[in-house]
Protein backbone atom coordinates (compact mmCIF):
# COMPACT_ATOMS: atom_id res chain seq x y z
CA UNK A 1 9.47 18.16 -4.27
CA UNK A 2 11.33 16.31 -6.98
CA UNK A 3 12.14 13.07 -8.36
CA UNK A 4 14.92 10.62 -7.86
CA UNK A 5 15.56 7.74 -10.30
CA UNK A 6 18.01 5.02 -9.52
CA UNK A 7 19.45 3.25 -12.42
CA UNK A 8 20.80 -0.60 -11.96
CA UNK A 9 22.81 -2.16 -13.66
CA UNK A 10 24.22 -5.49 -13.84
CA UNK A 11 26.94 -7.68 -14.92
CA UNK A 12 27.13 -11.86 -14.53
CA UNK A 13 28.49 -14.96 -15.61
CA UNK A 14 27.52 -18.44 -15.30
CA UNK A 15 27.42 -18.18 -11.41
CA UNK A 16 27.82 -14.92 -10.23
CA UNK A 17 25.59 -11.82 -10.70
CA UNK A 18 26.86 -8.15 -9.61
CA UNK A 19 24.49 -4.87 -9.38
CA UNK A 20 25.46 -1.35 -8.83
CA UNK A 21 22.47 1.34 -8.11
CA UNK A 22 23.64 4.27 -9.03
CA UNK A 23 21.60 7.16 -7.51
CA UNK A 24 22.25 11.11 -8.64
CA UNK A 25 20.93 13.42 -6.04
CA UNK A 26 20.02 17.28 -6.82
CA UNK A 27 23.34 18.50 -6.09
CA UNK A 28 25.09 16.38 -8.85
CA UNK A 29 26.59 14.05 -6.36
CA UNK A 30 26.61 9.77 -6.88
CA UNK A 31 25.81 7.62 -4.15
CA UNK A 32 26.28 3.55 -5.09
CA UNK A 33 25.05 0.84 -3.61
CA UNK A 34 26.25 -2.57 -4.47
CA UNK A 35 24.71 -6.29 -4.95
CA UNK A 36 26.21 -9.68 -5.10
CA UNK A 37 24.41 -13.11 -6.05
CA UNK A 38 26.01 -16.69 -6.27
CA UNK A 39 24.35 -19.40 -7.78
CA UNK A 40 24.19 -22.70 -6.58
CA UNK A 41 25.97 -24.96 -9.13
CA UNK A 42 23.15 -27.38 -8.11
CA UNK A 43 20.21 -25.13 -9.47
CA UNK A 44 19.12 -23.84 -12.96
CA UNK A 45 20.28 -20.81 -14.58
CA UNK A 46 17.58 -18.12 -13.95
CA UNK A 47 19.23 -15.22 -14.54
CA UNK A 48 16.14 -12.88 -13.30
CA UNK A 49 16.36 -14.44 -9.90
CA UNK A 50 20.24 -13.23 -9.03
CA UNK A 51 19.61 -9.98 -10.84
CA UNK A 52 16.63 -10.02 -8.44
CA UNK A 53 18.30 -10.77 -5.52
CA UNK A 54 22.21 -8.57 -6.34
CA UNK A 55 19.25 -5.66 -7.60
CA UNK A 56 18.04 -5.54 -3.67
CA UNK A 57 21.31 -5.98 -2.51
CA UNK A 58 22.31 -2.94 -4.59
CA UNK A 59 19.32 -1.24 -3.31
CA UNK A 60 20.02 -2.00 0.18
CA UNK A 61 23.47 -0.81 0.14
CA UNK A 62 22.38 2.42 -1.56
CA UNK A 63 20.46 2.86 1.04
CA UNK A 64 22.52 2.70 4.06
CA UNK A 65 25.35 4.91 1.79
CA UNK A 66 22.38 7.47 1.17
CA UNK A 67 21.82 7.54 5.43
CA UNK A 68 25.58 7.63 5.48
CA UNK A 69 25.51 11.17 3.22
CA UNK A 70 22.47 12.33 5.12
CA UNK A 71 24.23 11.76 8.44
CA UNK A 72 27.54 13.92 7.23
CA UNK A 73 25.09 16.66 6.26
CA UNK A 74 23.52 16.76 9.36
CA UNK A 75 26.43 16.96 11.16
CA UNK A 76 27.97 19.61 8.90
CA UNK A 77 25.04 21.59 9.78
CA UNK A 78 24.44 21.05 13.18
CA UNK A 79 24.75 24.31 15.01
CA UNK A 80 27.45 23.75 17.68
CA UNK A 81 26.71 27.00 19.90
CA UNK A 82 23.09 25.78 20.13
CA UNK A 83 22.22 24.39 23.61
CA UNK A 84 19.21 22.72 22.11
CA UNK A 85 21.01 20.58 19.60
């Protein structure tokens, strides 16, 4: 077993807030995710709460790319003369 570490990072303005997680897997491959946030002109500037919310965005798109990887690898390796699988 090893350990992953994802690394987010973020860039905003006044209104908007971006995130990309960046996660490096064992083989040396990247797999992104990225995480939007808009602030309502109407509310206060709290930048923790879009870097919050575009930080699980990122997460969540990392995480459906990751399945995405997983998925090709499975099918790379799916034994095709098998007639179990």
């Amino acid at each position: 077993m090893g350990t992953w570490t994802v690394e987010l990072a973020f860039a905003e303005d006044t209104e908007h807030t971006e995130a990309i997680a960046i996660l490096r897997i064992p083989d040396g491959r990247e797999v992104r995710g990225l995480g939007q946030a808009k602030r309502d002109p109407a509310d206060r500037p709290v930048a923790e709460i879009g870097e919050e919310i575009a930080g699980a965005r990122a997460l969540s798109s990392l995480a459906h790319e990751l399945l995405n990887v997983a998925a090709a690898e499975v099918e790379k390796n799916v034994r095709r003369d098998d007639p179990l699988g």
